[in-house]
Protein backbone atom coordinates (compact mmCIF):
# COMPACT_ATOMS: atom_id res chain seq x y z
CA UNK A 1 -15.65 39.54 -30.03
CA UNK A 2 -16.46 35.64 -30.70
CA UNK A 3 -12.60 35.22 -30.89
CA UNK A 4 -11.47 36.91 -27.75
CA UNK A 5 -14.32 34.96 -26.02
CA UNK A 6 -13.14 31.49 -26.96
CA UNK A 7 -9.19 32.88 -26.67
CA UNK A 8 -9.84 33.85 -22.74
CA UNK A 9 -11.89 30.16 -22.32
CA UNK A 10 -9.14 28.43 -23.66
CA UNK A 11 -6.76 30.38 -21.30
CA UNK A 12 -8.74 29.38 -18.13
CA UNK A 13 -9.30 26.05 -19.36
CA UNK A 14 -5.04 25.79 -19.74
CA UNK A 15 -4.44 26.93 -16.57
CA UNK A 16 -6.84 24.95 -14.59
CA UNK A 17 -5.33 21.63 -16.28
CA UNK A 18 -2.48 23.02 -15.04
CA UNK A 19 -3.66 24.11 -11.35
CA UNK A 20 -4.55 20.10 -11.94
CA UNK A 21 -1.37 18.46 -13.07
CA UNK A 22 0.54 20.46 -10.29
CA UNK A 23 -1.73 19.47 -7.17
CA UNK A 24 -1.16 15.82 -8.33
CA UNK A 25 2.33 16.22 -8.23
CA UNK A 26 2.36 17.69 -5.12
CA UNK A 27 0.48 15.00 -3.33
CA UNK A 28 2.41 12.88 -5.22
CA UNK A 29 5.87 13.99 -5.19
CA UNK A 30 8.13 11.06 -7.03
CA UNK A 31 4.93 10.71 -9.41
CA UNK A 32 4.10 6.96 -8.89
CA UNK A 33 1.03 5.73 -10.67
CA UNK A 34 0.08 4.00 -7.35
CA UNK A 35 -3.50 3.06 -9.28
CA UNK A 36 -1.23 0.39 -11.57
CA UNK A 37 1.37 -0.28 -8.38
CA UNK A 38 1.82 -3.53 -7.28
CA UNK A 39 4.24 -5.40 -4.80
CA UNK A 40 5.02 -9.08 -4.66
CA UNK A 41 4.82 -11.02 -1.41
CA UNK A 42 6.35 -14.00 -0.88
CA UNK A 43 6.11 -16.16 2.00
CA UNK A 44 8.25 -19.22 2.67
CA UNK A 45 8.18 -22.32 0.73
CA UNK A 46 7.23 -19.98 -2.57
CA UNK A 47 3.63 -19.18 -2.32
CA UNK A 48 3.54 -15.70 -3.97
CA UNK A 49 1.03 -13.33 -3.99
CA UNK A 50 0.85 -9.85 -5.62
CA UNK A 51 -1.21 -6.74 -3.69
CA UNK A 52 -2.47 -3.35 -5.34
CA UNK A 53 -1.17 -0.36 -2.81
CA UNK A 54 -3.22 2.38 -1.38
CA UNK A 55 -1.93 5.78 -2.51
CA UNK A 56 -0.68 7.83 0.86
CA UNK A 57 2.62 8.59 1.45
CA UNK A 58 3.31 5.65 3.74
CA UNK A 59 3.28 3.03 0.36
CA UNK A 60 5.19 5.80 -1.76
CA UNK A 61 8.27 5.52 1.14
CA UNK A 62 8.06 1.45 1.48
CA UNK A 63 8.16 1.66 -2.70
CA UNK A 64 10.69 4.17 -2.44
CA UNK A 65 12.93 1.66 0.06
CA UNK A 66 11.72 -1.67 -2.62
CA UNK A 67 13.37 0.10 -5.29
CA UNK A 68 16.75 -0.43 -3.31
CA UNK A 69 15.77 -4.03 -2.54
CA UNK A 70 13.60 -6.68 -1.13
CA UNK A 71 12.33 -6.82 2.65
CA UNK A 72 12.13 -9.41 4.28
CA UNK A 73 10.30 -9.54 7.62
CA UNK A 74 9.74 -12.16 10.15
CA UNK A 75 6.43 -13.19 11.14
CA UNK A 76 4.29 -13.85 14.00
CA UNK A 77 0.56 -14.78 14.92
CA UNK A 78 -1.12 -12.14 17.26
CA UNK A 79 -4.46 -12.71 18.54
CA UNK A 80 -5.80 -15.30 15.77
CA UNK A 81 -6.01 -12.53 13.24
CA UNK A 82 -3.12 -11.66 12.03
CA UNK A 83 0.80 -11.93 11.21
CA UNK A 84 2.86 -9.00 12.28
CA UNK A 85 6.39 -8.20 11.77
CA UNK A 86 8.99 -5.44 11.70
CA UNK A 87 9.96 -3.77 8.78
CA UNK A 88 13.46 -2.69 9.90
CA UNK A 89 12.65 0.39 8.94
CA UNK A 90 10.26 3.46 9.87
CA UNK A 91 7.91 4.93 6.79
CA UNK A 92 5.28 7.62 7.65
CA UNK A 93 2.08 7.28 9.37
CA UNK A 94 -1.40 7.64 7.78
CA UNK A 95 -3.50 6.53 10.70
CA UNK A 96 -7.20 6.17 9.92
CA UNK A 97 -9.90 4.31 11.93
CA UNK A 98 -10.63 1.11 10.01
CA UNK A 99 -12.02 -1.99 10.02
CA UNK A 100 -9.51 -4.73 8.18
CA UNK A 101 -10.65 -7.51 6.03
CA UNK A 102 -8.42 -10.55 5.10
CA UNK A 103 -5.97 -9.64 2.35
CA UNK A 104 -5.27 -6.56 3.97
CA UNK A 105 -1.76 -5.34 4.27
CA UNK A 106 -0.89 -2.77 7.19
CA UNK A 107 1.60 -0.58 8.14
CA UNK A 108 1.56 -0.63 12.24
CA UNK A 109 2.85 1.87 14.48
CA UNK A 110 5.26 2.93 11.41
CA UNK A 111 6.96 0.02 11.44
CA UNK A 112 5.29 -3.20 11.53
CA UNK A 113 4.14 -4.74 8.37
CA UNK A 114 0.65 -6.38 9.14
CA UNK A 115 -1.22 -9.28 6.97
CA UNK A 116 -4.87 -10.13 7.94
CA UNK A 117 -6.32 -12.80 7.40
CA UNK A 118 -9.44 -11.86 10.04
CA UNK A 119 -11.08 -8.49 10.75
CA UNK A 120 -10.22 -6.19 13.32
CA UNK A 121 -11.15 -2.39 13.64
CA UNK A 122 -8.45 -0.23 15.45
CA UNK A 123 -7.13 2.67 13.73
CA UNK A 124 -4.30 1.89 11.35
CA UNK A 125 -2.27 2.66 8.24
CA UNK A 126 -4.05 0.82 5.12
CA UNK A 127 -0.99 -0.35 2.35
CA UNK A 128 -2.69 -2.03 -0.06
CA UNK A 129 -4.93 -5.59 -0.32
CA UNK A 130 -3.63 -9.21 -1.50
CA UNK A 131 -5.09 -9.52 -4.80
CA UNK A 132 -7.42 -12.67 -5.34
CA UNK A 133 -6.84 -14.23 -2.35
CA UNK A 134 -9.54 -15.80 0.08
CA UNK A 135 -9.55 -16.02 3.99
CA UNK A 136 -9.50 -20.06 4.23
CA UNK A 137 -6.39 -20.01 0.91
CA UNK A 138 -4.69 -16.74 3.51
CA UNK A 139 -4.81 -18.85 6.67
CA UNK A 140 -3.77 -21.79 5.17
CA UNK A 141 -0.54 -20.08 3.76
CA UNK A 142 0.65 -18.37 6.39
CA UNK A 143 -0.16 -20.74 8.98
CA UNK A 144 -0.43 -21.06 12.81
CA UNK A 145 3.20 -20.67 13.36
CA UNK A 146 6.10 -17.97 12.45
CA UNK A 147 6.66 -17.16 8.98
CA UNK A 148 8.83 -15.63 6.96
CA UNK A 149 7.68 -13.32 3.93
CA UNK A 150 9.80 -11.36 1.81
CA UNK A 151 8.41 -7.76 -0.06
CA UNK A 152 10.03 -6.84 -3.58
CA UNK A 153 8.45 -5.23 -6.74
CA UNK A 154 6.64 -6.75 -8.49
């Protein structure tokens, strides 16, 4: 009796690691370990910075489009806050009220890529953060002006 007891809670044990593994692959389709992803950003002159993604289905497309080559997208200030600038190309949308903090990378409408380096609360699609970066190093970077930053793996 001991036997069949421990056989039928190995069984359910089995299948719910199962049940498991397969709900992770479905929210995750390609199966990126977006915990460990990273992307490089460089902006002009060389300053590079690396930033950890968010796992939603919006950073699994812009890795998907990385892993055919770099993006570069041109720059602008809006409203003393940020730098905006079109992708070229639409990913999904995974709009959430939030309130940015500098270092945070954005996805915009579907397809602007965002960089604050101020706060703003709106709701938006959240990409990832700049690692180790602080607001005064950010501003100082990017600048008052136009810039040009260029996304590749990392």
């Amino acid at each position: 009796m001991n036997k069949l007891y421990i056989t039928l809670i190995l069984m359910i044990a089995a299948f719910g690691a199962t049940a498991q593994t397969q709900r992770k692959a479905f929210n995750n389709p390609n199966n990126i370990d977006m915990e460990n992803y990273v992307i490089k950003l460089t902006v002009e002159g060389g300053k590079a910075f690396t930033a950890t993604l968010e796992d939603n289905s919006s950073t699994r497309a812009l890795m998907e489009q990385l892993a055919k080559g770099n993006i570069t997208v041109k720059m602008e200030d809006y409203a003393n806050m940020e730098k905006v600038g079109s992708l070229g190309i639409r990913l999904p949308r995974n709009d959430k009220p939030i309130t940015t903090k500098p270092g945070d990378i954005i996805l915009y409408q579907g397809h602007n890529f965002v960089i604050y380096y101020d706060t703003n609360s709106w709701s938006l699609t959240k990409l990832g953060k700049i690692n180790n970066v602080s607001q005064t190093e950010l501003r100082k970077i990017l600048g008052k002006s136009d810039v040009t930053v260029t996304l590749s793996l990392e």
